[in-house]
N, C-alpha and C. Protein backbone atom coordinates (compact mmCIF):
# COMPACT_ATOMS: atom_id res chain seq x y z
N UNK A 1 5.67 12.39 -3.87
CA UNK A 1 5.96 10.98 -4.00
C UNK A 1 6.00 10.35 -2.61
N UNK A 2 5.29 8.98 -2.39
CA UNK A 2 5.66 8.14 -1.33
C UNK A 2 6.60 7.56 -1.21
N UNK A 3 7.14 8.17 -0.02
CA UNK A 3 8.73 6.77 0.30
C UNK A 3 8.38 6.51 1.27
N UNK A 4 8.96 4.91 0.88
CA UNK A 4 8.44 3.34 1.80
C UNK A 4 10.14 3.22 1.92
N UNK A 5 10.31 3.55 3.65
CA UNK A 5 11.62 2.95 3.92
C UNK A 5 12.02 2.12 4.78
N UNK A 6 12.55 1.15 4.32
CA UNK A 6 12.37 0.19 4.99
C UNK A 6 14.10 -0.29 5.77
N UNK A 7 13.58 -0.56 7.33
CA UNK A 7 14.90 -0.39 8.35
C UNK A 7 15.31 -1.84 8.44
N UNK A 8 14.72 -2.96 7.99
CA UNK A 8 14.66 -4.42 8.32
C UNK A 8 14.13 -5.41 7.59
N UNK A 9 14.74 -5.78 6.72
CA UNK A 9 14.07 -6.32 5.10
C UNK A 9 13.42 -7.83 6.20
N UNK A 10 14.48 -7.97 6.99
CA UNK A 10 13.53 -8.98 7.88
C UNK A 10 12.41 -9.76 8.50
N UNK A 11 11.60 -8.10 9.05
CA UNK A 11 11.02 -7.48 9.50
C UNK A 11 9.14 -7.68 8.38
N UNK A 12 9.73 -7.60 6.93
CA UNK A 12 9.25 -7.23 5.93
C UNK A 12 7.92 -8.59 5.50
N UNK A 13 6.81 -8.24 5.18
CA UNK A 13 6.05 -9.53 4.57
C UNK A 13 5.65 -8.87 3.59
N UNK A 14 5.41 -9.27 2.27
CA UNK A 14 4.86 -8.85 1.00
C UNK A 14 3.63 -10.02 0.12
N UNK A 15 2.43 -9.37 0.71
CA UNK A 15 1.33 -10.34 0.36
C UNK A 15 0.27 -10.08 -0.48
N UNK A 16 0.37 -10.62 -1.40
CA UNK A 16 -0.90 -10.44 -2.56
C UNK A 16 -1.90 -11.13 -2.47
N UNK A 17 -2.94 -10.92 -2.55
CA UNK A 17 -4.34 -11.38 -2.27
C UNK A 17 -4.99 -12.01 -3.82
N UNK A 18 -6.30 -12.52 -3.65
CA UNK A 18 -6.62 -13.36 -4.59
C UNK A 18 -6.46 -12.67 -6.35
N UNK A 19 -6.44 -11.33 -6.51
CA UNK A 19 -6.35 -10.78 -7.83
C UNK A 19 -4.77 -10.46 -8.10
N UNK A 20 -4.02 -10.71 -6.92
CA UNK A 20 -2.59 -10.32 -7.26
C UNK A 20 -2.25 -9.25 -7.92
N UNK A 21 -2.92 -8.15 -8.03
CA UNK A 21 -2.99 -6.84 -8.62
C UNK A 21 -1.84 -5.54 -7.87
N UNK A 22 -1.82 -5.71 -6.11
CA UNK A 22 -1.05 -5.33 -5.46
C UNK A 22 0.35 -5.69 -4.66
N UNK A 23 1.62 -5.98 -3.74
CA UNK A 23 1.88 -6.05 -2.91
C UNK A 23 1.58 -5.32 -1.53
N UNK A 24 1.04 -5.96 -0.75
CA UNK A 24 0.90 -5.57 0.64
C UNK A 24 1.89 -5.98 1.46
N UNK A 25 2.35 -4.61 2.50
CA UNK A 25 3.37 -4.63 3.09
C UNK A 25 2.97 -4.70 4.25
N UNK A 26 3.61 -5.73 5.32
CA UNK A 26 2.84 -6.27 6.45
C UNK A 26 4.12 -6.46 7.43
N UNK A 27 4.43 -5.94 8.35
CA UNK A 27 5.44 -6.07 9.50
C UNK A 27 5.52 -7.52 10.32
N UNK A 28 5.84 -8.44 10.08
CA UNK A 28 6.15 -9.34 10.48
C UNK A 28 6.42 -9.56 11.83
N UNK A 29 6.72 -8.44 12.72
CA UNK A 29 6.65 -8.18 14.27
C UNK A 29 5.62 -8.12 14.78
N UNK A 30 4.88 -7.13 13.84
CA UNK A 30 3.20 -7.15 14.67
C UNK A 30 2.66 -7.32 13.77
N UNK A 31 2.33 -7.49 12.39
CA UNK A 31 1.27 -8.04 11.81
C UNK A 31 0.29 -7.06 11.31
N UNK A 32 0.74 -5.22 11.41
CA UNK A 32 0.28 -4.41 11.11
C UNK A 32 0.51 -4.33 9.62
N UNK A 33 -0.43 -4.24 9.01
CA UNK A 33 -0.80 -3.80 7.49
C UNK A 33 0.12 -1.89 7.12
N UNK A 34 0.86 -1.58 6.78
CA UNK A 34 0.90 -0.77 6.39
C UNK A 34 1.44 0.45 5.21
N UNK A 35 1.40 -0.57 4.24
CA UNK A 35 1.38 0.19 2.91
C UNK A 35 0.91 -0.66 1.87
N UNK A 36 0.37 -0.83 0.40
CA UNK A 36 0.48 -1.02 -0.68
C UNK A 36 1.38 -0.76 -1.81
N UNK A 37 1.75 -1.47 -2.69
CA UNK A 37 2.36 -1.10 -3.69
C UNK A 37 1.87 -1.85 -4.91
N UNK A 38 1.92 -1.02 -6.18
CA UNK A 38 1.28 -1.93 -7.42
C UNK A 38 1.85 -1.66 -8.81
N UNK A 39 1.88 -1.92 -9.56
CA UNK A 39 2.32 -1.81 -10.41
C UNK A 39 1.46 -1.81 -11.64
N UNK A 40 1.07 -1.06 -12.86
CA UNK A 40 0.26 -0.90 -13.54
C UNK A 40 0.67 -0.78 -15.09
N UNK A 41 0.67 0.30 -15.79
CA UNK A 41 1.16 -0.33 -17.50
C UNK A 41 2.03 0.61 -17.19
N UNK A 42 2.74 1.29 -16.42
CA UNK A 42 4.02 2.30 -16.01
C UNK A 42 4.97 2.09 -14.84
N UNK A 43 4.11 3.44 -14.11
CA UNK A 43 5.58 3.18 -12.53
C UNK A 43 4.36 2.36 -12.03
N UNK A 44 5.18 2.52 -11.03
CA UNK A 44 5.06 1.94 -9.68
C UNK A 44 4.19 2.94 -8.53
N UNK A 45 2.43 2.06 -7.95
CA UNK A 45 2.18 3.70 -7.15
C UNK A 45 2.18 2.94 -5.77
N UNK A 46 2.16 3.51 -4.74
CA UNK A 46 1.30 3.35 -3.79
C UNK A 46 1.06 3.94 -2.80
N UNK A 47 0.06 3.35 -1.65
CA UNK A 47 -0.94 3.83 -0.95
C UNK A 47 -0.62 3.71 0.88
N UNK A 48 -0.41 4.45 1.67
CA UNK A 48 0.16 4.12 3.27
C UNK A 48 -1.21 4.06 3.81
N UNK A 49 -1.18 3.25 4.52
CA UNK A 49 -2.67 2.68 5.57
C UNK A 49 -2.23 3.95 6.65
N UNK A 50 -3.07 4.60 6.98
CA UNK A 50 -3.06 5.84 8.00
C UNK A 50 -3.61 4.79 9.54
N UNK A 51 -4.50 3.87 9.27
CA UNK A 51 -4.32 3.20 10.22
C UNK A 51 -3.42 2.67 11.08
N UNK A 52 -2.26 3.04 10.39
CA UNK A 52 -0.97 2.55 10.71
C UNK A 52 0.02 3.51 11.30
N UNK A 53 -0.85 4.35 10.96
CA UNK A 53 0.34 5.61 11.86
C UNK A 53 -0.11 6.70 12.93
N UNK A 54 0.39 6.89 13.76
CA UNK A 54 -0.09 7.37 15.46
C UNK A 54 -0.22 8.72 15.34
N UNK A 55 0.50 9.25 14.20
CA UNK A 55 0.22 11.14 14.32
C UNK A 55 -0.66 11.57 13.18
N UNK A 56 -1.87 11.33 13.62
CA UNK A 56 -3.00 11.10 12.87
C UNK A 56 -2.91 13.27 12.32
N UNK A 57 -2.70 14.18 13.12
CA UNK A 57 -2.78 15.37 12.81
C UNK A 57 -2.54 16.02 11.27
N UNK A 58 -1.78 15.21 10.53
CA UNK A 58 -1.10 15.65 9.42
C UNK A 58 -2.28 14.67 8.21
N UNK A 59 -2.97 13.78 8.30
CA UNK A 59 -3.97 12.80 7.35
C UNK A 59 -4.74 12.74 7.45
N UNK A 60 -5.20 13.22 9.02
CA UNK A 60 -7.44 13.80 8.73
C UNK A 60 -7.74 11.91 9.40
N UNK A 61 -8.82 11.76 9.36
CA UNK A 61 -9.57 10.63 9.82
C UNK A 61 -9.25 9.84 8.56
N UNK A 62 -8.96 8.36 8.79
CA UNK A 62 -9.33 6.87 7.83
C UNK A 62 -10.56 6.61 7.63
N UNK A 63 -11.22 6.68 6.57
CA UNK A 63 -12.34 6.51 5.82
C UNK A 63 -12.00 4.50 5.58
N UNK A 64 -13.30 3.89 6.49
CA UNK A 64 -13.33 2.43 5.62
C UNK A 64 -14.65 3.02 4.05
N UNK A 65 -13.95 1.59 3.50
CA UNK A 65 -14.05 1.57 2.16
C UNK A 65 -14.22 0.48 1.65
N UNK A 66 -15.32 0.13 0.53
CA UNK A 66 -15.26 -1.40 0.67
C UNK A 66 -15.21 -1.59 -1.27
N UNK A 67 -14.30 -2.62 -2.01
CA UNK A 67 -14.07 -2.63 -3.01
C UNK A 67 -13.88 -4.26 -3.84
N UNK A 68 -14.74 -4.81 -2.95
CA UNK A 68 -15.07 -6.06 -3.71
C UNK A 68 -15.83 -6.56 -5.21
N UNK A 69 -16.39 -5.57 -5.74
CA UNK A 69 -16.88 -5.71 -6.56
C UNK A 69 -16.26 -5.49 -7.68
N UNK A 70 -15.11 -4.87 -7.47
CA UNK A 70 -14.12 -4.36 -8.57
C UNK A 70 -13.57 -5.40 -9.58
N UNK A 71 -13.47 -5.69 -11.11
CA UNK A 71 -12.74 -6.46 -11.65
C UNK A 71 -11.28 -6.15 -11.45
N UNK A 72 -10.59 -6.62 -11.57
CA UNK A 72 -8.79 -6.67 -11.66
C UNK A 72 -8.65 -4.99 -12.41
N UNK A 73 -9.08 -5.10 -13.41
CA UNK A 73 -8.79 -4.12 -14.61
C UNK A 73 -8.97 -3.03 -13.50
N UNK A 74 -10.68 -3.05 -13.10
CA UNK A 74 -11.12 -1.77 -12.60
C UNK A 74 -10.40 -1.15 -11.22
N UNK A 75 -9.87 -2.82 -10.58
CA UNK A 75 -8.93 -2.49 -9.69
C UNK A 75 -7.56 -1.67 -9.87
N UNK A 76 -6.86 -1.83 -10.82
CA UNK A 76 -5.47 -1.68 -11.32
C UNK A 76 -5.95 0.21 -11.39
N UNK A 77 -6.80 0.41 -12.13
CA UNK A 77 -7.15 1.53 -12.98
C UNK A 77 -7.41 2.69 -11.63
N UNK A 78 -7.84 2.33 -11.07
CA UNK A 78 -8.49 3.36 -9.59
C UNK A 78 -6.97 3.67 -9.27
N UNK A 79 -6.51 2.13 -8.88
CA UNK A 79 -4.95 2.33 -7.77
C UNK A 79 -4.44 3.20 -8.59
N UNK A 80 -4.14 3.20 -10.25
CA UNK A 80 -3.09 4.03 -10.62
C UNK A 80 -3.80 6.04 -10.81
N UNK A 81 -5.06 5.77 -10.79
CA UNK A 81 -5.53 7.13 -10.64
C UNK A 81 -4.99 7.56 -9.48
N UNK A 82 -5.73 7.16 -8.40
CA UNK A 82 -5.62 7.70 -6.69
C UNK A 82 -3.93 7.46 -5.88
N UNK A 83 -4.10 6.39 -6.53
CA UNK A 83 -2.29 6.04 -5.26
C UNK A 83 -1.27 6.90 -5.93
N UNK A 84 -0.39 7.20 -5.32
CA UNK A 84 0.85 8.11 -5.64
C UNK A 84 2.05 7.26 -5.85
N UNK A 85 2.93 8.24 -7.12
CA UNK A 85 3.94 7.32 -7.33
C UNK A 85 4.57 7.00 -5.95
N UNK A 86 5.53 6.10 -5.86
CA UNK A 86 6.22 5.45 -4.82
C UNK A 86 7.59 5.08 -4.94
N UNK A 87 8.73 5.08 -3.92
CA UNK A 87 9.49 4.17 -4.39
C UNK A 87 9.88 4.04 -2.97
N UNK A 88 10.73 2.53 -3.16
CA UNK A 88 10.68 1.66 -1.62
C UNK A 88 12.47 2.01 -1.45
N UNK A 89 12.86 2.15 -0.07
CA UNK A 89 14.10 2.20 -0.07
C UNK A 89 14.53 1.29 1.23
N UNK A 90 15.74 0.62 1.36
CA UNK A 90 16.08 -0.15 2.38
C UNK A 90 16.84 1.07 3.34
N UNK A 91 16.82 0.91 4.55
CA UNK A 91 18.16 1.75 5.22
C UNK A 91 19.39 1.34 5.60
């Protein structure tokens, strides 16, 4: 399971894009992108941007990926295959 913990609800931006299918979690200090969360006909999954994190040794290389063509549905359906459950915690 992914845990998203979060030190500074402050800190915190939560932005959905034109299908509103996800929350994106965006640091408000720097503006770094680094997690997803979504919600589907169950839990809750999501996905950590490796772009986002400096000890690359443990996640292998970031693969870009491009997924515009996707309907909502087909969107929802991938995230809940591939992304891992999740749950967000404050500290």
């Amino acid at each position: 399971m992914l845990t998203i913990q979060i030190a500074d609800q402050d800190h915190l931006i939560c932005y959905r894009f034109g299908h509103s299918t996800a929350d994106f979690l965006v640091c408000r200090a720097c503006g770094v992108y680094v997690a997803a969360v979504t919600r589907g006909s169950s839990e809750r999954r999501g996905i950590a941007q490796l772009n986002a994190i400096t000890d690359d040794q443990y996640f292998g290389v970031a693969v870009a990926v491009e997924y515009g063509d996707e309907t909502p549905a087909e969107r929802i359906e991938r995230r809940h295959r591939i992304w891992m459950p999740v749950s967000i915690e404050s500290l």
